[in-house]
C-alpha atoms as a PDB file:
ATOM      1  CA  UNK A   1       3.212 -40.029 -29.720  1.00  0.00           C
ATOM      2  CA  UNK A   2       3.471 -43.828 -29.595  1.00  0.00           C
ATOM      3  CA  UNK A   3      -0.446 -44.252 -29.919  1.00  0.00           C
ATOM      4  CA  UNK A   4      -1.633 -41.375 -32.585  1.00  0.00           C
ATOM      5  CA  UNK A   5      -4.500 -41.859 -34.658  1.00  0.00           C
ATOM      6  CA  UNK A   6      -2.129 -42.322 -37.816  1.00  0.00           C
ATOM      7  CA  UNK A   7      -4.369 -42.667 -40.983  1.00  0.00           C
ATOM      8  CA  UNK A   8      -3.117 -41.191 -43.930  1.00  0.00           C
ATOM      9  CA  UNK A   9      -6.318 -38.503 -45.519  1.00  0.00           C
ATOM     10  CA  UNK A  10      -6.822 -34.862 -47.305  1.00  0.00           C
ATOM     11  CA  UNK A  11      -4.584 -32.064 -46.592  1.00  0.00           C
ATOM     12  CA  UNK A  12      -5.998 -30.341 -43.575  1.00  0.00           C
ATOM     13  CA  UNK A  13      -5.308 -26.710 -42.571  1.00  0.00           C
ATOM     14  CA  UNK A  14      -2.869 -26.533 -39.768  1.00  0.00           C
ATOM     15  CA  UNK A  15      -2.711 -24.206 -37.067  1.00  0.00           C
ATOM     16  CA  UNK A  16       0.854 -22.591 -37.837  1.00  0.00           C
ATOM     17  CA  UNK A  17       2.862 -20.250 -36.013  1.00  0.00           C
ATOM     18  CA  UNK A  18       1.879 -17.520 -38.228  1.00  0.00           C
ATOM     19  CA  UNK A  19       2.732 -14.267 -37.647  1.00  0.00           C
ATOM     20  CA  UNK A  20       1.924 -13.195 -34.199  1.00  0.00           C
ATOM     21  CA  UNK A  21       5.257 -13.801 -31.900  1.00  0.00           C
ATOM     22  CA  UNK A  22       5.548 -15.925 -29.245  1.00  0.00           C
ATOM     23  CA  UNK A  23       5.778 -15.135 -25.681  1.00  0.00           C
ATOM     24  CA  UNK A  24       9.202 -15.219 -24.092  1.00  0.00           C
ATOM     25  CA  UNK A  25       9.565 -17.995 -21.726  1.00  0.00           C
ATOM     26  CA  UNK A  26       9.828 -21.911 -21.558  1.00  0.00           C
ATOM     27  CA  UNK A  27       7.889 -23.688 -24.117  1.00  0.00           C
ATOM     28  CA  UNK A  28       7.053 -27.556 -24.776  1.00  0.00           C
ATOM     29  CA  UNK A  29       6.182 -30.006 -27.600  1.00  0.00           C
ATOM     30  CA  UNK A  30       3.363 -30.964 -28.744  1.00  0.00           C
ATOM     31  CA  UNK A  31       2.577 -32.366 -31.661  1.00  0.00           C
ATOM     32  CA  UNK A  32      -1.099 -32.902 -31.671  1.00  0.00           C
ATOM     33  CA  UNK A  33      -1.227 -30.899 -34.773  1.00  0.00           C
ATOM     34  CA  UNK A  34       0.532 -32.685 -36.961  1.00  0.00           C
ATOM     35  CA  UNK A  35       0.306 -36.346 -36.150  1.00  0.00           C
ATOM     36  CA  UNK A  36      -2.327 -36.830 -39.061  1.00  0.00           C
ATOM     37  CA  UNK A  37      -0.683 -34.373 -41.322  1.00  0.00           C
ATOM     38  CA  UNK A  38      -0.162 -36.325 -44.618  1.00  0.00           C
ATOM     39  CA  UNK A  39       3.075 -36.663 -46.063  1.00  0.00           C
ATOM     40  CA  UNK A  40       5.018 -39.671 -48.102  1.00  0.00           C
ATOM     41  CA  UNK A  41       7.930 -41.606 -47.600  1.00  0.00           C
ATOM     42  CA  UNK A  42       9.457 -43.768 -50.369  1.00  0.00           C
ATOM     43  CA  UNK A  43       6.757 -42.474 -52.748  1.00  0.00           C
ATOM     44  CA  UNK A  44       3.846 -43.983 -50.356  1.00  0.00           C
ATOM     45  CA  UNK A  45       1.426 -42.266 -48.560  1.00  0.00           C
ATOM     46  CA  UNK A  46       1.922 -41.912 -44.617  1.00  0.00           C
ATOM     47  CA  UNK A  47       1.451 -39.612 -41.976  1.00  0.00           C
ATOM     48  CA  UNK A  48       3.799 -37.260 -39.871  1.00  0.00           C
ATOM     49  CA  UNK A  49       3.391 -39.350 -36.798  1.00  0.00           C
ATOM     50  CA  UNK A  50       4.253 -42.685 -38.720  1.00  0.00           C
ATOM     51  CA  UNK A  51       6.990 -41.335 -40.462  1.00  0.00           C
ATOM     52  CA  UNK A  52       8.515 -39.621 -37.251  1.00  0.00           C
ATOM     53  CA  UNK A  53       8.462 -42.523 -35.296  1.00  0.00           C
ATOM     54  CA  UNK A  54      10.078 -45.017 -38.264  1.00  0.00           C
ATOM     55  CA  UNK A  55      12.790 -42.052 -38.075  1.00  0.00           C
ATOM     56  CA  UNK A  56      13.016 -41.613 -34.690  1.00  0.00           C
ATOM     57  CA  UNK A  57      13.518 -45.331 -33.970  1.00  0.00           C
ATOM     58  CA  UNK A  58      16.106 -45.656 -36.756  1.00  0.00           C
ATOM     59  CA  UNK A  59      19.683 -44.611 -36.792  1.00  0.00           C
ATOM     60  CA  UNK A  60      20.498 -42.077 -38.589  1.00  0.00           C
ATOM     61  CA  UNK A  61      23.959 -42.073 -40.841  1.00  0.00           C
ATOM     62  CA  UNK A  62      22.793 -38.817 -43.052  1.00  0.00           C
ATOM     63  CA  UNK A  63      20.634 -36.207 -42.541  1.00  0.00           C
ATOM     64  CA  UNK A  64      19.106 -34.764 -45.805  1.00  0.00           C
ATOM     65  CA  UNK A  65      21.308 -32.240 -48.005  1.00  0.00           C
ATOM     66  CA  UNK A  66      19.515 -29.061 -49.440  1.00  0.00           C
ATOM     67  CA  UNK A  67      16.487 -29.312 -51.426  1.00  0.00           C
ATOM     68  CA  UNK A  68      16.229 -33.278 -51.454  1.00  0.00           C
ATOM     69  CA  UNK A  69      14.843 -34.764 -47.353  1.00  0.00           C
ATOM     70  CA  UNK A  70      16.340 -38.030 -48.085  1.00  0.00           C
ATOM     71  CA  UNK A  71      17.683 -39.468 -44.930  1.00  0.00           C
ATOM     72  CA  UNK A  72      20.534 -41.969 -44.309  1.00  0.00           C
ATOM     73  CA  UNK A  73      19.129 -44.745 -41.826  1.00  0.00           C
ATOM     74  CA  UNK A  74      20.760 -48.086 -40.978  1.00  0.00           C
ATOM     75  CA  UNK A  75      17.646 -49.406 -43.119  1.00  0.00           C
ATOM     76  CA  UNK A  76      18.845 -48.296 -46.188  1.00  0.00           C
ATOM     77  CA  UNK A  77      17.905 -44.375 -47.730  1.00  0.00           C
ATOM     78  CA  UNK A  78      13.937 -42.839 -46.506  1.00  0.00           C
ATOM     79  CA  UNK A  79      12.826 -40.102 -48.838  1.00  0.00           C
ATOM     80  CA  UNK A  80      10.010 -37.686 -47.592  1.00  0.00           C
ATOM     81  CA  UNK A  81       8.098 -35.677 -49.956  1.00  0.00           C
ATOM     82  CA  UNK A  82       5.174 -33.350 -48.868  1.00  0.00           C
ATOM     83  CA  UNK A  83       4.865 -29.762 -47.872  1.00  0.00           C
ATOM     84  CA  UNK A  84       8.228 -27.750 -47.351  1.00  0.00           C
ATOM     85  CA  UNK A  85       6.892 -26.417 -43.581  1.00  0.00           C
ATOM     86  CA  UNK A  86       6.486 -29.984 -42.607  1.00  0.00           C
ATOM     87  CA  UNK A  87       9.352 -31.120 -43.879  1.00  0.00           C
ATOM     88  CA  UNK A  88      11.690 -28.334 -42.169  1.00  0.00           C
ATOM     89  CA  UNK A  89       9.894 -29.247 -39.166  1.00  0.00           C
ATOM     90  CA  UNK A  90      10.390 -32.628 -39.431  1.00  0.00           C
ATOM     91  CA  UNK A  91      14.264 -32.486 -40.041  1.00  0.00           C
ATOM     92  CA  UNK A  92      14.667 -29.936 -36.847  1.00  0.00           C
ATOM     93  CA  UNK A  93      13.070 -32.638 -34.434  1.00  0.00           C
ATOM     94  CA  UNK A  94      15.107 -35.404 -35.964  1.00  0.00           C
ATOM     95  CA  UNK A  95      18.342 -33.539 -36.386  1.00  0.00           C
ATOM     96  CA  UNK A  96      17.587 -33.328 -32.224  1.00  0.00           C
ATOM     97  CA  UNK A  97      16.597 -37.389 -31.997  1.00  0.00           C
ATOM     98  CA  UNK A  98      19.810 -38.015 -33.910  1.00  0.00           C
ATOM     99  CA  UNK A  99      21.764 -36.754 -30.874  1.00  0.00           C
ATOM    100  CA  UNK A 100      20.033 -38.978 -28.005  1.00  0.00           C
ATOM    101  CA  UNK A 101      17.844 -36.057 -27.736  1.00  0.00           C
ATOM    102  CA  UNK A 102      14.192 -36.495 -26.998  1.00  0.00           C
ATOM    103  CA  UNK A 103      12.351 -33.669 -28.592  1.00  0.00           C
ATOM    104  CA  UNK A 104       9.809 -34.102 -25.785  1.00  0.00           C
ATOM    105  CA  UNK A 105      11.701 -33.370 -22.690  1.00  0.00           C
ATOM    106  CA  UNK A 106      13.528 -30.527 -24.562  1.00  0.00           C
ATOM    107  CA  UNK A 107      12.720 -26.685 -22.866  1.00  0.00           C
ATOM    108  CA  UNK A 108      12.600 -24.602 -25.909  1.00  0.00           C
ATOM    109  CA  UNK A 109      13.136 -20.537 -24.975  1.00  0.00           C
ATOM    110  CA  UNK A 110      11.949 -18.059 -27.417  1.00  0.00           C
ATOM    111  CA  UNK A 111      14.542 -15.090 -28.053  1.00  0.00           C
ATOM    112  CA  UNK A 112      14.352 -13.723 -31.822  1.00  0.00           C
ATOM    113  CA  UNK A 113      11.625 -12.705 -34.696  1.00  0.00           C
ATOM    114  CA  UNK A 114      12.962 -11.759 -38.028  1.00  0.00           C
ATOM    115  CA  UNK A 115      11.156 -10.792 -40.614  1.00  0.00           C
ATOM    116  CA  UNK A 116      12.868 -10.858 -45.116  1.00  0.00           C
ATOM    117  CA  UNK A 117      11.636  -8.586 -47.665  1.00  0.00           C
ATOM    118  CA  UNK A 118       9.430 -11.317 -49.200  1.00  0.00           C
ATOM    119  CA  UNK A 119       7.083 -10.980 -46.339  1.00  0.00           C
ATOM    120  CA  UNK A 120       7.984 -14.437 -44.592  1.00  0.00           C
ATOM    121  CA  UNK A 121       8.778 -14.416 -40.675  1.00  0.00           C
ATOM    122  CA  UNK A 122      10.398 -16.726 -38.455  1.00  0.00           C
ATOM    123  CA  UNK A 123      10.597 -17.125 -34.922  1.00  0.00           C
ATOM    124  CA  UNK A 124      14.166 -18.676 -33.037  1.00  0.00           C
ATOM    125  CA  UNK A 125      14.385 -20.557 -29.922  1.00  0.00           C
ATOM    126  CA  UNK A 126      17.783 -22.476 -28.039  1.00  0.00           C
ATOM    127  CA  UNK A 127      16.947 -25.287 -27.127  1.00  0.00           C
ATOM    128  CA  UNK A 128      17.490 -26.892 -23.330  1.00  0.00           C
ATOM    129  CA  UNK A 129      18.305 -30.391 -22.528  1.00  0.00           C
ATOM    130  CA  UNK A 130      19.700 -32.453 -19.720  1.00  0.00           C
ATOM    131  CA  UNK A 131      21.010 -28.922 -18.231  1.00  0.00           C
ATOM    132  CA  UNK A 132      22.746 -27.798 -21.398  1.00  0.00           C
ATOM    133  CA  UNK A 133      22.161 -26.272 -24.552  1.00  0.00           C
ATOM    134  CA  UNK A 134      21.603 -28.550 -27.124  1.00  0.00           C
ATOM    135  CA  UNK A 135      20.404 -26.048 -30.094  1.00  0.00           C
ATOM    136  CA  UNK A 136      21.396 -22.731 -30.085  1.00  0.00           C
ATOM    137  CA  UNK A 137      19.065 -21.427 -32.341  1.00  0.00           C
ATOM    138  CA  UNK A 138      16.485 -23.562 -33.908  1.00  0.00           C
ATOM    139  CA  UNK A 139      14.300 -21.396 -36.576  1.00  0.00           C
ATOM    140  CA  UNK A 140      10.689 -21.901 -37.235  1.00  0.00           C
ATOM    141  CA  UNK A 141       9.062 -19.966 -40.182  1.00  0.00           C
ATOM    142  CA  UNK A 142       5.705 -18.463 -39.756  1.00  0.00           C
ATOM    143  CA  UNK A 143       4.139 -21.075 -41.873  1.00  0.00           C
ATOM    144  CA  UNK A 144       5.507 -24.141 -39.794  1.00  0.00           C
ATOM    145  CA  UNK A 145       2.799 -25.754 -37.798  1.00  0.00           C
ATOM    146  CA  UNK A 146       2.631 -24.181 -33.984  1.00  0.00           C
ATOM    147  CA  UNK A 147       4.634 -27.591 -32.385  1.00  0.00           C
ATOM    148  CA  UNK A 148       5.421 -25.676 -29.618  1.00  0.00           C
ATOM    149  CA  UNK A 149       3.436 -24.557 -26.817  1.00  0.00           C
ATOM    150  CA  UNK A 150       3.830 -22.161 -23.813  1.00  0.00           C
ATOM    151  CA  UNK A 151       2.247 -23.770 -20.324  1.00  0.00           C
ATOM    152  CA  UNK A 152      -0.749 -21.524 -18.959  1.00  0.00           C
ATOM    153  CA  UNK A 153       0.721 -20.744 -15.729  1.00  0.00           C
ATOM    154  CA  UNK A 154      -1.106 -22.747 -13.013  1.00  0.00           C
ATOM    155  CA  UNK A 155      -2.006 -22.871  -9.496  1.00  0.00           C
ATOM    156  CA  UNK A 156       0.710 -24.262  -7.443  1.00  0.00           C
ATOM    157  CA  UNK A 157       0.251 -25.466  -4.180  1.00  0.00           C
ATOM    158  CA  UNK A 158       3.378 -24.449  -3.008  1.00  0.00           C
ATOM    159  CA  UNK A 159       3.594 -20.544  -3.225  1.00  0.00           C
ATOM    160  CA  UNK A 160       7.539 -20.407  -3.513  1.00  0.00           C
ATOM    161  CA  UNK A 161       7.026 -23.091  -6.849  1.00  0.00           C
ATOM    162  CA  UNK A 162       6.249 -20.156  -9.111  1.00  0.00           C
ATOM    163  CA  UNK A 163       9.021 -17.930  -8.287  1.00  0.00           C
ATOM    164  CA  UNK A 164      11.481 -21.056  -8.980  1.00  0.00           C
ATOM    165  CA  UNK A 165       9.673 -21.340 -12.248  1.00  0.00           C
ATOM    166  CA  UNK A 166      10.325 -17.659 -13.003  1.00  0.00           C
ATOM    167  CA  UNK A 167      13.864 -17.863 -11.963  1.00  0.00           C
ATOM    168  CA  UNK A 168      14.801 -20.709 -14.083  1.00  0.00           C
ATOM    169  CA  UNK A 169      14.059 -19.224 -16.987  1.00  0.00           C
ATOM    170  CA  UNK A 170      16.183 -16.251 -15.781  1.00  0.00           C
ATOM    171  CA  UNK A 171      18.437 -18.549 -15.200  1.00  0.00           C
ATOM    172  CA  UNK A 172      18.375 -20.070 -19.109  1.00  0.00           C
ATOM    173  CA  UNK A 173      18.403 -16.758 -20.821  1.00  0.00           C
ATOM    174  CA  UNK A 174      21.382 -15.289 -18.826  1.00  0.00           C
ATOM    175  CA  UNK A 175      23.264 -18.144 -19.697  1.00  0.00           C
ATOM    176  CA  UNK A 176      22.681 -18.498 -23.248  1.00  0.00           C
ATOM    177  CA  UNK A 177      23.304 -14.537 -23.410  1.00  0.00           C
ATOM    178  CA  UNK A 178      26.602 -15.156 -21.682  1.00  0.00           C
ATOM    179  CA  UNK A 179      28.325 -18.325 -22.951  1.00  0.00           C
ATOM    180  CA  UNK A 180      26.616 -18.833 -26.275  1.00  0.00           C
ATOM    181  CA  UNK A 181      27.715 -17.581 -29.434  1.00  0.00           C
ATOM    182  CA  UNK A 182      24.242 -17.177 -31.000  1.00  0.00           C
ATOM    183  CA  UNK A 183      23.054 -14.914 -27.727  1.00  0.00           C
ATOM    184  CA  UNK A 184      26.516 -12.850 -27.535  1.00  0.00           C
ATOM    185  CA  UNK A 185      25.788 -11.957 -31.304  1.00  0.00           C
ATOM    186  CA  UNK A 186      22.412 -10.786 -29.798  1.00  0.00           C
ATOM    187  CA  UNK A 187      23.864  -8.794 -27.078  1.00  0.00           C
ATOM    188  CA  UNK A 188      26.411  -6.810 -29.703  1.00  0.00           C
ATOM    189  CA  UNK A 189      23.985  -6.480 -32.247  1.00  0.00           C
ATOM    190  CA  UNK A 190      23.699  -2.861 -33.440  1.00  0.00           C
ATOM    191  CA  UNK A 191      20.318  -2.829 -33.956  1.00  0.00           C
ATOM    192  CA  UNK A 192      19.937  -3.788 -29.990  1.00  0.00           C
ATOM    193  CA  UNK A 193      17.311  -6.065 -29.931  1.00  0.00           C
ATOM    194  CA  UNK A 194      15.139  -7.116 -27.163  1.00  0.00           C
ATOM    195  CA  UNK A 195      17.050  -9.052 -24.291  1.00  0.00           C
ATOM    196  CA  UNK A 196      14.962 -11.106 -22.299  1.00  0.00           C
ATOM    197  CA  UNK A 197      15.571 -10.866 -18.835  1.00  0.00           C
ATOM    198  CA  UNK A 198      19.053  -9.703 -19.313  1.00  0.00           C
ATOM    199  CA  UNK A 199      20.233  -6.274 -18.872  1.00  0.00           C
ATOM    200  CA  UNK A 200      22.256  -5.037 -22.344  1.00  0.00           C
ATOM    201  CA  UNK A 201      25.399  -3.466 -21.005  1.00  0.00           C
ATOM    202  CA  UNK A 202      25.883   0.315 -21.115  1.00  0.00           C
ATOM    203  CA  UNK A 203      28.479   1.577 -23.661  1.00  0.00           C
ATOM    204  CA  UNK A 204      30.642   4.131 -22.927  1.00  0.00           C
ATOM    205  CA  UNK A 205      30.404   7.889 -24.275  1.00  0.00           C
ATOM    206  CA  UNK A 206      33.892   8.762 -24.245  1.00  0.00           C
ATOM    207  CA  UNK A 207      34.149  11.896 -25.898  1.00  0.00           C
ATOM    208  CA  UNK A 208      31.464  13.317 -23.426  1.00  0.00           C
ATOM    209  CA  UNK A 209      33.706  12.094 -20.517  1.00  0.00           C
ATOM    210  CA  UNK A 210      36.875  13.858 -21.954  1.00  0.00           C
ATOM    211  CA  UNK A 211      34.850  16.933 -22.875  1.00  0.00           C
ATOM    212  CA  UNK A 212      33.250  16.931 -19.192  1.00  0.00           C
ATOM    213  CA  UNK A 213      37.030  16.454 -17.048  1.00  0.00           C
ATOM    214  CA  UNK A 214      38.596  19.194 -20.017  1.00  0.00           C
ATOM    215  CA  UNK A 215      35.775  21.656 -18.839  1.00  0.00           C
ATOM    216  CA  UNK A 216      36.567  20.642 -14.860  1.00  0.00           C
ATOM    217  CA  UNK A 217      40.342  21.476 -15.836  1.00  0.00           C
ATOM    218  CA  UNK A 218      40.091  24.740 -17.335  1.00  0.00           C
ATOM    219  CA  UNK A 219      37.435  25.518 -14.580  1.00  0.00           C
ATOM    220  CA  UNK A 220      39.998  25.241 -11.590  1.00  0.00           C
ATOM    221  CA  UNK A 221      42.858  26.819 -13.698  1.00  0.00           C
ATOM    222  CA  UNK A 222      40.967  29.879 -13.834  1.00  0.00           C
ATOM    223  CA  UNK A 223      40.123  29.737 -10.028  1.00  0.00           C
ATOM    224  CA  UNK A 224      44.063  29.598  -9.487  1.00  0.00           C
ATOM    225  CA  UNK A 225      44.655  32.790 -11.840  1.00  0.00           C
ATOM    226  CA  UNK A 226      41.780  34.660  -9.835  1.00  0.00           C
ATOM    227  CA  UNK A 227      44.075  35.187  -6.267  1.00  0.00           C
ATOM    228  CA  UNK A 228      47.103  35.831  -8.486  1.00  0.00           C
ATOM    229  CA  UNK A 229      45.297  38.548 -10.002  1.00  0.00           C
ATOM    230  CA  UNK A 230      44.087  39.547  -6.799  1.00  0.00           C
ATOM    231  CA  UNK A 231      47.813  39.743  -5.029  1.00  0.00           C
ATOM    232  CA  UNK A 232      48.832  42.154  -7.827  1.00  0.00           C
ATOM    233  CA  UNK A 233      46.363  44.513  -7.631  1.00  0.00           C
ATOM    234  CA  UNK A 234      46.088  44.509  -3.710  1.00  0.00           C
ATOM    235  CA  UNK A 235      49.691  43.635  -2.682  1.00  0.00           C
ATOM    236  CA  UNK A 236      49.071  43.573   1.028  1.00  0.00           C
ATOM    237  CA  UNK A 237      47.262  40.477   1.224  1.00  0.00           C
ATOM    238  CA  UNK A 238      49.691  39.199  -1.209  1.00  0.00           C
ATOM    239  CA  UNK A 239      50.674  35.846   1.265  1.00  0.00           C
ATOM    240  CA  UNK A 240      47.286  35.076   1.661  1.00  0.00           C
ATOM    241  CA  UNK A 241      46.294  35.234  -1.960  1.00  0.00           C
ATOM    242  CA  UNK A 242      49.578  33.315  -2.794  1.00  0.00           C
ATOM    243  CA  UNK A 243      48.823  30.677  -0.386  1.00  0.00           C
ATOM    244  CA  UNK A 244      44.833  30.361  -1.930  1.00  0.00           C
ATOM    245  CA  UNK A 245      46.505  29.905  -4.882  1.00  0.00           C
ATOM    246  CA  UNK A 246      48.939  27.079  -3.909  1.00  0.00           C
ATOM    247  CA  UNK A 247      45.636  25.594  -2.656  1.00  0.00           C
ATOM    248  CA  UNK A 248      44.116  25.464  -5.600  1.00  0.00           C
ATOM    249  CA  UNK A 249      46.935  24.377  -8.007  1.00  0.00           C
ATOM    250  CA  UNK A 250      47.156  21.401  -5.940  1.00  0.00           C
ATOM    251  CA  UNK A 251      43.287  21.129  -6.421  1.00  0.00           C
ATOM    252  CA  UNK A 252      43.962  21.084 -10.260  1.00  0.00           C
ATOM    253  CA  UNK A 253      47.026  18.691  -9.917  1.00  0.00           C
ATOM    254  CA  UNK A 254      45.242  15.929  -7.901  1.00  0.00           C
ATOM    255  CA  UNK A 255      41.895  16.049 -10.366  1.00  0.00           C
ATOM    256  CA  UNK A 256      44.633  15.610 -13.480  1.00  0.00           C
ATOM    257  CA  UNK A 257      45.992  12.499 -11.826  1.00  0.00           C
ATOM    258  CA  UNK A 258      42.525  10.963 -10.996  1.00  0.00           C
ATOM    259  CA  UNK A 259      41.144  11.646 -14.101  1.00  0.00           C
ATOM    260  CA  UNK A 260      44.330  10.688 -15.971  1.00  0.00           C
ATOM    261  CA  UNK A 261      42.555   7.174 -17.529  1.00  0.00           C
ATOM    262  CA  UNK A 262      39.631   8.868 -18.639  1.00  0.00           C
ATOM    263  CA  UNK A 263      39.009   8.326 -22.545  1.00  0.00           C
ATOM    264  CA  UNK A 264      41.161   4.952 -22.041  1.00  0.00           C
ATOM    265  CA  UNK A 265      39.930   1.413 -23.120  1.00  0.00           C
END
């Protein structure tokens, strides 16, 4: 990024991320794309690249408020104008720069699409840095240009090196499912959507449980009221059909105590 071919020119069509969604997994910057992509700062023409590395290298008091990307910089006020998808991207990789982050050793994960009745698309990623989760979710629309880039996987020489790579980002999406609150919200979303590498935990059917251990009950009771039945029409086993029955209503009593909590939360 420090040596781009910078030269301000024509609008050229940029690869966005358009609408096909991106694979789960870790993905990396790269901003190839949009290093000659024109935009202006101040009311003078400049490139993405030039004006990402003034902003980068400044510090930043203000980030930009809706619908005007004037930012605050211990140079005085820099005002971008150009198209809205470079813009947004521009203010997601400085809001990171702002906080000592360096968008290029940041591990960006892939968990959500989402889609509005207007026919645009985005795409959301958390973001990873230093061991910690420095953007929880960091949205991209479908016209944005594709900064991000998943690693073809690659011959290692080392045949355990894979399986590291494969548990670490295990490892990333467990976590941000567990002790974020933008991947809890994904986990007790009604609409369930897809977890990546994390198991959605099973809800409960309660009423089938109670309906199940009622049926059990009424089952056994029955049983007891068959030797009962039995001693009154046959009166000379009487004892032994007493004692069957004994049996079995201490059957019924011990399922009613271990079954006592079902249906409780």
């Amino acid at each position: 990024m420090d040596n781009p071919a910078a030269t301000p020119g024509a609008k050229t069509q940029l690869k966005t991320f358009g609408r096909t969604r991106p694979s789960p997994g870790c993905h990396t910057l790269d901003l190839s794309v949009v290093l000659d992509a024109p935009l202006k700062m101040n009311g003078q023409p400049s490139t993405f690249a030039d004006i990402y590395r003034k902003l980068r290298d400044s510090k930043i008091e203000k980030m930009p408020e809706f619908m005007r990307d004037a930012y605050g910089t211990d140079d005085g006020e820099i005002e971008l104008s150009g198209d809205w998808p470079l813009l947004s991207t521009m203010r997601k990789l400085i809001e990171l720069a702002g906080q000592g982050v360096d968008p290029y050793r940041v591990m960006w994960f892939y968990y959500d699409h989402d889609s509005s009745r207007d026919a645009d698309e985005s795409y959301s990623f958390f973001a990873i840095f230093n061991s910690k989760v420095v953007m929880e979710s960091c949205r991209f629309s479908w016209l944005e240009p594709l900064i991000l880039k998943r690693e073809p996987d690659s011959e290692q020489i080392w045949r355990s090196h894979q399986y590291f790579d494969e548990a670490l980002e295990r490892y990333w999406y467990r976590r941000f499912y567990t002790e974020t609150t933008a991947g809890q919200l994904m986990v007790l979303r009604p609409d369930e959507p897809i977890l990546y590498f994390y198991d959605r935990p099973q809800t409960r059917d309660v009423l089938r449980e109670l309906q199940t251990v009622t049926m059990v009950k009424t089952y056994r009771l029955l049983w007891v009221t068959i030797p009962l039945l039995v001693a009154i029409v046959f009166p000379s086993i009487r004892d032994y059909m007493a004692i069957a029955a004994v049996v079995l209503g201490l059957d019924v009593l011990w399922r009613a105590w271990a079954t006592r909590k079902v249906g409780q939360h």
